[in-house]
C-alpha atoms as a PDB file:
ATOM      1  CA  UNK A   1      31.524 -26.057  49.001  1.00  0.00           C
ATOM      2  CA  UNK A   2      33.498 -28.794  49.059  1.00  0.00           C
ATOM      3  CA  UNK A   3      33.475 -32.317  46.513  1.00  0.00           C
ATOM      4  CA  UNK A   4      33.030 -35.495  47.908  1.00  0.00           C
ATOM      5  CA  UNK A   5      34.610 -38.549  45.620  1.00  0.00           C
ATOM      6  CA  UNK A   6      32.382 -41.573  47.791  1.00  0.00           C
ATOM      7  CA  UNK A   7      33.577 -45.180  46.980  1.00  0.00           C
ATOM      8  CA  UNK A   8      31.024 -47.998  47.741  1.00  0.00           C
ATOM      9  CA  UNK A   9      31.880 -51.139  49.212  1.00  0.00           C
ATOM     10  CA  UNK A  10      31.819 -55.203  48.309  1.00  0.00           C
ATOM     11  CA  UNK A  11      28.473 -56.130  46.550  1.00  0.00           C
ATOM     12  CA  UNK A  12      27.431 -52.246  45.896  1.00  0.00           C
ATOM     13  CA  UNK A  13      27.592 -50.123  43.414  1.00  0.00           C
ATOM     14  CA  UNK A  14      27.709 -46.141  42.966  1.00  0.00           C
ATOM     15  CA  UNK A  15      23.923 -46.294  43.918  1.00  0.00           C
ATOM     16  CA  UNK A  16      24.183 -46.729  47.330  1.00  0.00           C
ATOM     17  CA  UNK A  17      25.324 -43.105  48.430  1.00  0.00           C
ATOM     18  CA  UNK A  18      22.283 -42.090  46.469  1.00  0.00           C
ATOM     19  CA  UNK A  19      20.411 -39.977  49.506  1.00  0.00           C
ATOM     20  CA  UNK A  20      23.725 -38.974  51.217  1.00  0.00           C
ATOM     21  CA  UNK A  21      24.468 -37.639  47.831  1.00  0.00           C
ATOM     22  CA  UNK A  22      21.153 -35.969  47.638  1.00  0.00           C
ATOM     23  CA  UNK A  23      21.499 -34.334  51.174  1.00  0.00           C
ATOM     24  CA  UNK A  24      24.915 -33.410  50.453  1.00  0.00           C
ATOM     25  CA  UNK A  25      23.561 -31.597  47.335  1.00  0.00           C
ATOM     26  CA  UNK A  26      20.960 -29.737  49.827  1.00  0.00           C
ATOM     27  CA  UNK A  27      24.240 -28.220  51.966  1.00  0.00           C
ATOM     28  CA  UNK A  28      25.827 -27.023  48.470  1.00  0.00           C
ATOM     29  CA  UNK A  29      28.152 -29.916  48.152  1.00  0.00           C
ATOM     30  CA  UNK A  30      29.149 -32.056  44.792  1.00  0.00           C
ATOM     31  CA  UNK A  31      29.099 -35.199  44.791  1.00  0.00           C
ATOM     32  CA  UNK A  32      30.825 -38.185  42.644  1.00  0.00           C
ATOM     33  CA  UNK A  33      29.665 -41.766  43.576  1.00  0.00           C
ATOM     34  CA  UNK A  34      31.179 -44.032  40.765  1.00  0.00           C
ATOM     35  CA  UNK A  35      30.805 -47.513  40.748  1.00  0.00           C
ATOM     36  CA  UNK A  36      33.733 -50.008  40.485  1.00  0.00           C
ATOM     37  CA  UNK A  37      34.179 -52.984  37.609  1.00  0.00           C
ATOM     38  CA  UNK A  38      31.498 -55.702  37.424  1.00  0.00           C
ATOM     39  CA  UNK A  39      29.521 -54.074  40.463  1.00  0.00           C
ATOM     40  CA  UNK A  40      25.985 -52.013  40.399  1.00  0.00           C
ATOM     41  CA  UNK A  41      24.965 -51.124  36.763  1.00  0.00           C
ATOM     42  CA  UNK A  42      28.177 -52.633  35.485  1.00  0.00           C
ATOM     43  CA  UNK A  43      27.629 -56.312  37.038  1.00  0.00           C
ATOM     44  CA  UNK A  44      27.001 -57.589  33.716  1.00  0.00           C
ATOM     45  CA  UNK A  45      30.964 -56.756  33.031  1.00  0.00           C
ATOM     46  CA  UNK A  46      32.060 -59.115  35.965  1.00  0.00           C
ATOM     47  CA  UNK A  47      34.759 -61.493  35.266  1.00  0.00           C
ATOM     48  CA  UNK A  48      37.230 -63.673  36.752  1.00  0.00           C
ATOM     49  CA  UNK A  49      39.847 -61.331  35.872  1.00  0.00           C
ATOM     50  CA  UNK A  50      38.863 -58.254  38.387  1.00  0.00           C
ATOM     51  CA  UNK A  51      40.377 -57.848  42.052  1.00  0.00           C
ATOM     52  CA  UNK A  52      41.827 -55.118  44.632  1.00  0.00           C
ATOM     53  CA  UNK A  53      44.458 -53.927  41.685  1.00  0.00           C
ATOM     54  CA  UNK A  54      41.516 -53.313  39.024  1.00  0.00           C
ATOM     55  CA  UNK A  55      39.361 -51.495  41.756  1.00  0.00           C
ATOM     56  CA  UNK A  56      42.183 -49.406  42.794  1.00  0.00           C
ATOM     57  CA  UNK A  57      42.971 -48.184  39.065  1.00  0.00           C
ATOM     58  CA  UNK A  58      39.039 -47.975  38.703  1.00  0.00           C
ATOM     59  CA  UNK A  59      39.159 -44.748  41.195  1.00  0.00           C
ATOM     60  CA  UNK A  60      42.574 -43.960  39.737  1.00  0.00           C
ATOM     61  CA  UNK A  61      41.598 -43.203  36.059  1.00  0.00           C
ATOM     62  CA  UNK A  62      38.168 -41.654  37.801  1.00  0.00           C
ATOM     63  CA  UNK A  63      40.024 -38.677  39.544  1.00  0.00           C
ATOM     64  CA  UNK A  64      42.701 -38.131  36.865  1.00  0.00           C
ATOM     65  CA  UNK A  65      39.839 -38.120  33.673  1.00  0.00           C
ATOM     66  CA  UNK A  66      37.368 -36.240  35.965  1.00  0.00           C
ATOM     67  CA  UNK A  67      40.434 -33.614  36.526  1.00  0.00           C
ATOM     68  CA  UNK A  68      39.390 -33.550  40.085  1.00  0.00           C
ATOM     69  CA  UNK A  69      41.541 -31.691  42.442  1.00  0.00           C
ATOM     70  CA  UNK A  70      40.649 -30.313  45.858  1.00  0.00           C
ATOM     71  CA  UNK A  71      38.363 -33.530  46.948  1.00  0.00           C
ATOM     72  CA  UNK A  72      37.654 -35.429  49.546  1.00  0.00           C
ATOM     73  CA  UNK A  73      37.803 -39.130  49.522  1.00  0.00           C
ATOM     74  CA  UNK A  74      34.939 -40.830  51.216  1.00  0.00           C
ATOM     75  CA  UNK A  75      36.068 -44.509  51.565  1.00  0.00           C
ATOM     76  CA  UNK A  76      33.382 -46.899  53.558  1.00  0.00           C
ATOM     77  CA  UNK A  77      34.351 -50.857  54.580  1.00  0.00           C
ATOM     78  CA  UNK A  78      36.051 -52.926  51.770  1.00  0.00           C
ATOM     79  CA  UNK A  79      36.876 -49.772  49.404  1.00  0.00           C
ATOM     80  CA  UNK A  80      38.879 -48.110  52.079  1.00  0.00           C
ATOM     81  CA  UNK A  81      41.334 -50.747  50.790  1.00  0.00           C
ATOM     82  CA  UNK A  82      40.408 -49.451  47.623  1.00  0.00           C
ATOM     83  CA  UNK A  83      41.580 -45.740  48.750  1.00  0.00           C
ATOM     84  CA  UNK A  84      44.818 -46.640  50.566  1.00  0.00           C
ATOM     85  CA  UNK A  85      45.975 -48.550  47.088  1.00  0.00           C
ATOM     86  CA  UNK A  86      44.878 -45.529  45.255  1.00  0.00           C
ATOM     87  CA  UNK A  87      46.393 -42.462  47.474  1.00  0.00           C
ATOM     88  CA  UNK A  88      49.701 -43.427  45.791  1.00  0.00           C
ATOM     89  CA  UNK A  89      48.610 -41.639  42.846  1.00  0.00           C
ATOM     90  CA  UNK A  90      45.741 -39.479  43.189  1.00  0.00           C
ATOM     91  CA  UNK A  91      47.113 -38.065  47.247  1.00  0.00           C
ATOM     92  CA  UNK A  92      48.469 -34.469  45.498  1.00  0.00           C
ATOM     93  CA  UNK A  93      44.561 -33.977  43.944  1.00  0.00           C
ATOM     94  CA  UNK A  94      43.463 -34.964  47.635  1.00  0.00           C
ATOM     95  CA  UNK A  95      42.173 -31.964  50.220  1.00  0.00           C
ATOM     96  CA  UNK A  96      41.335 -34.886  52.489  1.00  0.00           C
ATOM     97  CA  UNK A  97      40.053 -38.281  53.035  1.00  0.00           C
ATOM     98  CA  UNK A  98      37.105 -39.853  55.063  1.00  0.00           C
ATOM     99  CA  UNK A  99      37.238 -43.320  56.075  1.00  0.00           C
ATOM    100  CA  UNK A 100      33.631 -44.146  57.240  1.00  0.00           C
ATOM    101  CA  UNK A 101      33.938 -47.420  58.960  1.00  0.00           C
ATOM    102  CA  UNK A 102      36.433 -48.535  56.552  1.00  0.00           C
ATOM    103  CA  UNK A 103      39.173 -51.405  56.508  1.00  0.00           C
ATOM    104  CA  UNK A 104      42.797 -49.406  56.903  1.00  0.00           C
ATOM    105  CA  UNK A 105      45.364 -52.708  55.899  1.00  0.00           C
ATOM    106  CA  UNK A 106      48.819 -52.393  56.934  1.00  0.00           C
ATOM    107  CA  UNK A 107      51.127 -52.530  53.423  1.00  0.00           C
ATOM    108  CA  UNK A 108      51.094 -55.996  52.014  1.00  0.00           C
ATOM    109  CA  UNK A 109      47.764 -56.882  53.761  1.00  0.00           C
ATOM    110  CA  UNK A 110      44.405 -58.505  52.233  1.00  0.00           C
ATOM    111  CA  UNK A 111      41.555 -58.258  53.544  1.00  0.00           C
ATOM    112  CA  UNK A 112      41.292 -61.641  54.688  1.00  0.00           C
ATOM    113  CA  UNK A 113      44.510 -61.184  56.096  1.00  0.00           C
ATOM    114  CA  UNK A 114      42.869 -58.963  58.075  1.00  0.00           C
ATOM    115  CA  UNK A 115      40.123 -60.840  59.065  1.00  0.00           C
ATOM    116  CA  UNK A 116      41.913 -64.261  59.603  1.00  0.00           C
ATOM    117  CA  UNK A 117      40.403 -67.708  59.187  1.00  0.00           C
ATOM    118  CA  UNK A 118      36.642 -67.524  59.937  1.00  0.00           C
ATOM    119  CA  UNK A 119      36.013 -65.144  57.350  1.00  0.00           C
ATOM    120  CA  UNK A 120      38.169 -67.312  54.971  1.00  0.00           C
ATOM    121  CA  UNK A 121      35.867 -69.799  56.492  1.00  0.00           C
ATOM    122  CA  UNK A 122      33.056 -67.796  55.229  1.00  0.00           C
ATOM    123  CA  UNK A 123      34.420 -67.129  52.020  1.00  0.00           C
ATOM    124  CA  UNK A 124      34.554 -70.638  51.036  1.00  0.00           C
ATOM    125  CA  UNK A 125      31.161 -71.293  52.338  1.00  0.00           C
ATOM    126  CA  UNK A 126      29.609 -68.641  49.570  1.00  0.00           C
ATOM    127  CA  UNK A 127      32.025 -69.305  46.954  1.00  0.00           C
ATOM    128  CA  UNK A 128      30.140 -69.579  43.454  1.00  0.00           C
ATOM    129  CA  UNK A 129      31.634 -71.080  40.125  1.00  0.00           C
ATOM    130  CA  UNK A 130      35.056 -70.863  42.009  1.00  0.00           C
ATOM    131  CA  UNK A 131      35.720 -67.426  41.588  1.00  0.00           C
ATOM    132  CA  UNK A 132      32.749 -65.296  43.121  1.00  0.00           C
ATOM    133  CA  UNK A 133      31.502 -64.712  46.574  1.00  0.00           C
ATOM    134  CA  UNK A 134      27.905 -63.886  47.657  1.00  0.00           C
ATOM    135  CA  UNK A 135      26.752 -61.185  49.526  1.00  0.00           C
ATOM    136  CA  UNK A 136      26.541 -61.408  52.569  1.00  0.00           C
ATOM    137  CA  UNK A 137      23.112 -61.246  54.816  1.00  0.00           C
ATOM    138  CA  UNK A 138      21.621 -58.022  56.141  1.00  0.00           C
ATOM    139  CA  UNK A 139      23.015 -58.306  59.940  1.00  0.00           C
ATOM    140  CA  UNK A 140      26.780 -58.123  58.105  1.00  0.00           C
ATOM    141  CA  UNK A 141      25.646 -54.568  56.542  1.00  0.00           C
ATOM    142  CA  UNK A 142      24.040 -53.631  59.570  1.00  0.00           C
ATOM    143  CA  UNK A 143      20.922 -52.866  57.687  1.00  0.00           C
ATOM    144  CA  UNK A 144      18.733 -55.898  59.122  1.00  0.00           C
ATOM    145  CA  UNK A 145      15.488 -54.126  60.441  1.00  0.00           C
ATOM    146  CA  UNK A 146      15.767 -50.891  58.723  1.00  0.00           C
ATOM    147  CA  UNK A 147      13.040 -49.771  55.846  1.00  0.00           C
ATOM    148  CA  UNK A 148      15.678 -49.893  53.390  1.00  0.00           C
ATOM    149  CA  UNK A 149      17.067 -52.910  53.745  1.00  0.00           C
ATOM    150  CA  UNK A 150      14.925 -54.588  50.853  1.00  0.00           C
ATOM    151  CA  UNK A 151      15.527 -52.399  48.844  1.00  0.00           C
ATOM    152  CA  UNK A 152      19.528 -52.304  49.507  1.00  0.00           C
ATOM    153  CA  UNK A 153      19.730 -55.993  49.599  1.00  0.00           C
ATOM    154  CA  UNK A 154      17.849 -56.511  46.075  1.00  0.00           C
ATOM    155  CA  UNK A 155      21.036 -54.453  44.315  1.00  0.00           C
ATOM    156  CA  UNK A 156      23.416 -56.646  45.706  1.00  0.00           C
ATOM    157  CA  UNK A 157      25.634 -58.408  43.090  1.00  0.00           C
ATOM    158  CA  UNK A 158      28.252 -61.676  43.883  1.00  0.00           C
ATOM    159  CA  UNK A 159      31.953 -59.760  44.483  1.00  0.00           C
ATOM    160  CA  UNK A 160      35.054 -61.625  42.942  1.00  0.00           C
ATOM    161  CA  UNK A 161      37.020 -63.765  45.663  1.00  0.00           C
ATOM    162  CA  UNK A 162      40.476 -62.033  44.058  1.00  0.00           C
ATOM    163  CA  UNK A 163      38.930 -59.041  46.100  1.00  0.00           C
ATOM    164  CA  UNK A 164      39.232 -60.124  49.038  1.00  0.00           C
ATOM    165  CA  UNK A 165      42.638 -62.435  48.883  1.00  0.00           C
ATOM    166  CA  UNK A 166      44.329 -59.652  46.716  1.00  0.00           C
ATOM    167  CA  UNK A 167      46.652 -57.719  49.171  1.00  0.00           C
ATOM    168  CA  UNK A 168      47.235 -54.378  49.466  1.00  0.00           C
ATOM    169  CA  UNK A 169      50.766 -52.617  47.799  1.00  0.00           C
ATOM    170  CA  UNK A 170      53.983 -52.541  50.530  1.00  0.00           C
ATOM    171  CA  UNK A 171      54.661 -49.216  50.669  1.00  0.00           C
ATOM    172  CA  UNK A 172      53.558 -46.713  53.319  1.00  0.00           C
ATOM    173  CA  UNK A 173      50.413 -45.226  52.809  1.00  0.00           C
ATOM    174  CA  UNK A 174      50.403 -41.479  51.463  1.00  0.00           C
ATOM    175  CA  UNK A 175      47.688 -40.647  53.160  1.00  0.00           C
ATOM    176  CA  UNK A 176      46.232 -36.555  52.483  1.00  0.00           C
ATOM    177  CA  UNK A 177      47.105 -34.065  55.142  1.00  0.00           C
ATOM    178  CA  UNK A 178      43.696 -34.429  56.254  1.00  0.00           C
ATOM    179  CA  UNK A 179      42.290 -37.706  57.161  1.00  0.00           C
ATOM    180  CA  UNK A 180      39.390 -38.569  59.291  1.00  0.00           C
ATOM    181  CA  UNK A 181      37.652 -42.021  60.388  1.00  0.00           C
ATOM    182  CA  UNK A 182      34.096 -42.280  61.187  1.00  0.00           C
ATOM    183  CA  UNK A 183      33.390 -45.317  63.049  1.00  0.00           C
ATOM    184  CA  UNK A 184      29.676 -46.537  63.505  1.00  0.00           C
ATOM    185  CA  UNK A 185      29.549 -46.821  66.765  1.00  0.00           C
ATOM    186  CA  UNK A 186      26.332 -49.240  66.820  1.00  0.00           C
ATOM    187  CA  UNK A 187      28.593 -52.046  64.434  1.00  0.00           C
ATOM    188  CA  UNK A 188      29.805 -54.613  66.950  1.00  0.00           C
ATOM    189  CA  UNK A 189      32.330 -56.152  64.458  1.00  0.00           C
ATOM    190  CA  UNK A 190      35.963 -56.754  65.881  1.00  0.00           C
ATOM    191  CA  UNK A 191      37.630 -56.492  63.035  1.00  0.00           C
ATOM    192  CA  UNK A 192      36.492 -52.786  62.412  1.00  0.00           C
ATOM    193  CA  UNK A 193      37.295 -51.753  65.794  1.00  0.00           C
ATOM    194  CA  UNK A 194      40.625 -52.646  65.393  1.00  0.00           C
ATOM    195  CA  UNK A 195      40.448 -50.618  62.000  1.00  0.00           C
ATOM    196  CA  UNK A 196      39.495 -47.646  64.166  1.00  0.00           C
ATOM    197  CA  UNK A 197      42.181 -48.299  66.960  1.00  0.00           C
ATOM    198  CA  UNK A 198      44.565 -47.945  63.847  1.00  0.00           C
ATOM    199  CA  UNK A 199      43.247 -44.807  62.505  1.00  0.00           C
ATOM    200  CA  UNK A 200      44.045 -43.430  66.113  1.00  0.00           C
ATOM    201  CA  UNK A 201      47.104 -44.816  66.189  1.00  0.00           C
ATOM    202  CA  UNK A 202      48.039 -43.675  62.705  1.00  0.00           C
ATOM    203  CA  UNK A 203      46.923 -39.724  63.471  1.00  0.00           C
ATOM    204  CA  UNK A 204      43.445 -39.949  61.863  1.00  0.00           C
ATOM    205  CA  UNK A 205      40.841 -37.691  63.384  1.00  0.00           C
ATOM    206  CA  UNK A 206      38.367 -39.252  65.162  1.00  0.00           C
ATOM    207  CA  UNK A 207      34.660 -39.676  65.066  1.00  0.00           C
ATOM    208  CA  UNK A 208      31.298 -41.416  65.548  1.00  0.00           C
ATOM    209  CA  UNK A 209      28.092 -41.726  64.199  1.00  0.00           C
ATOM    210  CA  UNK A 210      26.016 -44.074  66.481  1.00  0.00           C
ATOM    211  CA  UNK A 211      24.414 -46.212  63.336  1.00  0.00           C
ATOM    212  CA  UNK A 212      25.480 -49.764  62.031  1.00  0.00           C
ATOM    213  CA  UNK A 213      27.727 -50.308  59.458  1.00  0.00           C
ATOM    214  CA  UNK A 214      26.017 -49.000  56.777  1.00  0.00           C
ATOM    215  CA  UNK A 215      25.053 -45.612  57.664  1.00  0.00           C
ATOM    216  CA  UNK A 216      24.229 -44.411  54.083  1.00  0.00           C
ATOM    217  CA  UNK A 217      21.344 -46.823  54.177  1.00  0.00           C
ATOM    218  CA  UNK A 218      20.087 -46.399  57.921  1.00  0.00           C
ATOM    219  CA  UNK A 219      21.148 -42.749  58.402  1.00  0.00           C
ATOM    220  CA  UNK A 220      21.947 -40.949  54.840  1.00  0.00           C
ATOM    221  CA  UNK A 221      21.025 -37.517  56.237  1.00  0.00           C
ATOM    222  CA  UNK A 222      22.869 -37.691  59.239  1.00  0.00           C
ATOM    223  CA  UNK A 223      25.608 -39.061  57.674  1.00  0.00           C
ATOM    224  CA  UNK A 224      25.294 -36.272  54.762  1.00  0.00           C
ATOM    225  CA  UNK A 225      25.609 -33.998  57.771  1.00  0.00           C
ATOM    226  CA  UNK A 226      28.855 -35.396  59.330  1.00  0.00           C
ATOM    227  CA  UNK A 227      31.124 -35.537  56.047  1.00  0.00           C
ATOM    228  CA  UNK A 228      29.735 -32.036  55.475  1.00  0.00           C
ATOM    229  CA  UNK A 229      31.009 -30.977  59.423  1.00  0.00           C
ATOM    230  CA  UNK A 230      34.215 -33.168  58.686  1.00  0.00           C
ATOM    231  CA  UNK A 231      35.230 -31.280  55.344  1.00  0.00           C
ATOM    232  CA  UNK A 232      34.420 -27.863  56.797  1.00  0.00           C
ATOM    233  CA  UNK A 233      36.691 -28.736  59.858  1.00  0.00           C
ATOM    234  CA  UNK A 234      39.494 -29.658  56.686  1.00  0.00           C
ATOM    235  CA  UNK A 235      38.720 -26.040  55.280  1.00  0.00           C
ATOM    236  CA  UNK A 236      37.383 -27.138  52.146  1.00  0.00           C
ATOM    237  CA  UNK A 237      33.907 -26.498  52.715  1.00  0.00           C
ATOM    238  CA  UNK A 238      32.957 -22.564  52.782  1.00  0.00           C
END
């Protein structure tokens, strides 16, 4: 059996690996979803003062007061900035970590860094009250069509702009032993290809699940079924 620690990304909250969580359960896995500062349940807490650096000691204070050891980190899109600022503390209670889709910054990098001047572009364009940014449409998630997407897009809360401009800590990463990127094969974005081509060029195991970006939303079993294959290829799942 292995535990799965799954961070959500921008807009979401611990609610959205709620049916990967519940397949995951089904193979004899635990799983801890929490959700970050001002996001999901907690978006009534959201304030000007929360960013990358709150996020990352969000997951930080989850592990150690949780007295997790032996996990594996699921990080998917914005939070796997989340999980590189974090592995600087919490790597040594690590067995592995999962990158699904996920941004992997080079030290001293923000996401829109990353992304370059259209998004910041796009940033401005659904700035709110100077400080917050609004979610973005269904295509973005890779959700647009699907059953679910109503009912995904409906839990969607504004995400503060510090988030995205906040960069990332300039040391080298201290990534697990065992770390693995799934890419979704069917998300066309540039940006997250180039994430992948990093992975690979960084040593990260390889994989894909042929679903848009969201897979917990479009494919929660299958994707239950691929972290559960992943973690028993780490050894941590018996």
């Amino acid at each position: 059996m292995a535990t799965f620690v799954c961070i959500h990304g921008a807009f979401q909250g611990g609610w959205v690996w709620r049916d990967t969580a519940r397949a995951l359960f089904a193979l004899g896995h635990e799983v801890l979803s929490p959700t970050l500062s001002g996001c999901g349940h907690l978006a009534h807490h959201m304030g000007p003062g929360l960013g990358l650096g709150l996020y990352v000691r969000d997951v930080v204070q989850f592990v150690a007061l949780e007295d997790l050891q032996d996990v594996v980190l699921v990080g998917h899109s914005y939070s796997g900035l989340i999980c590189t600022g974090a592995m600087a503390e919490i790597s040594p209670r690590l067995a592995g970590a999962i990158y699904v889709d996920a941004l992997l910054p080079q030290p001293g990098q923000s996401f829109a860094d990353m992304a370059g001047e259209p998004f910041r572009n796009m940033l401005s364009a659904r700035l709110r009250d100077g400080w917050l940014v609004a979610p973005w449409e269904a295509s973005m998630f890779g959700v647009a069509g699907d059953e679910r997407a109503e009912w995904f897009l409906s839990r969607l809360f504004p995400f503060p702009l510090a988030a995205f401009t906040d960069a990332t800590g300039t040391g080298a990463p201290a990534f697990p032993k065992q770390h693995h990127y799934l890419r979704c094969a069917a998300n066309p974005n540039p940006m997250l290809a180039a994430n992948a081509a990093r992975a690979a060029g960084l040593g990260f195991v390889m994989h894909a699940i042929d679903t848009g970006h969201c897979p917990q939303i479009t494919a929660p079993v299958e994707l239950a079924r691929m972290l559960a294959t992943i973690a028993a290829d780490m050894g941590t799942a018996g």
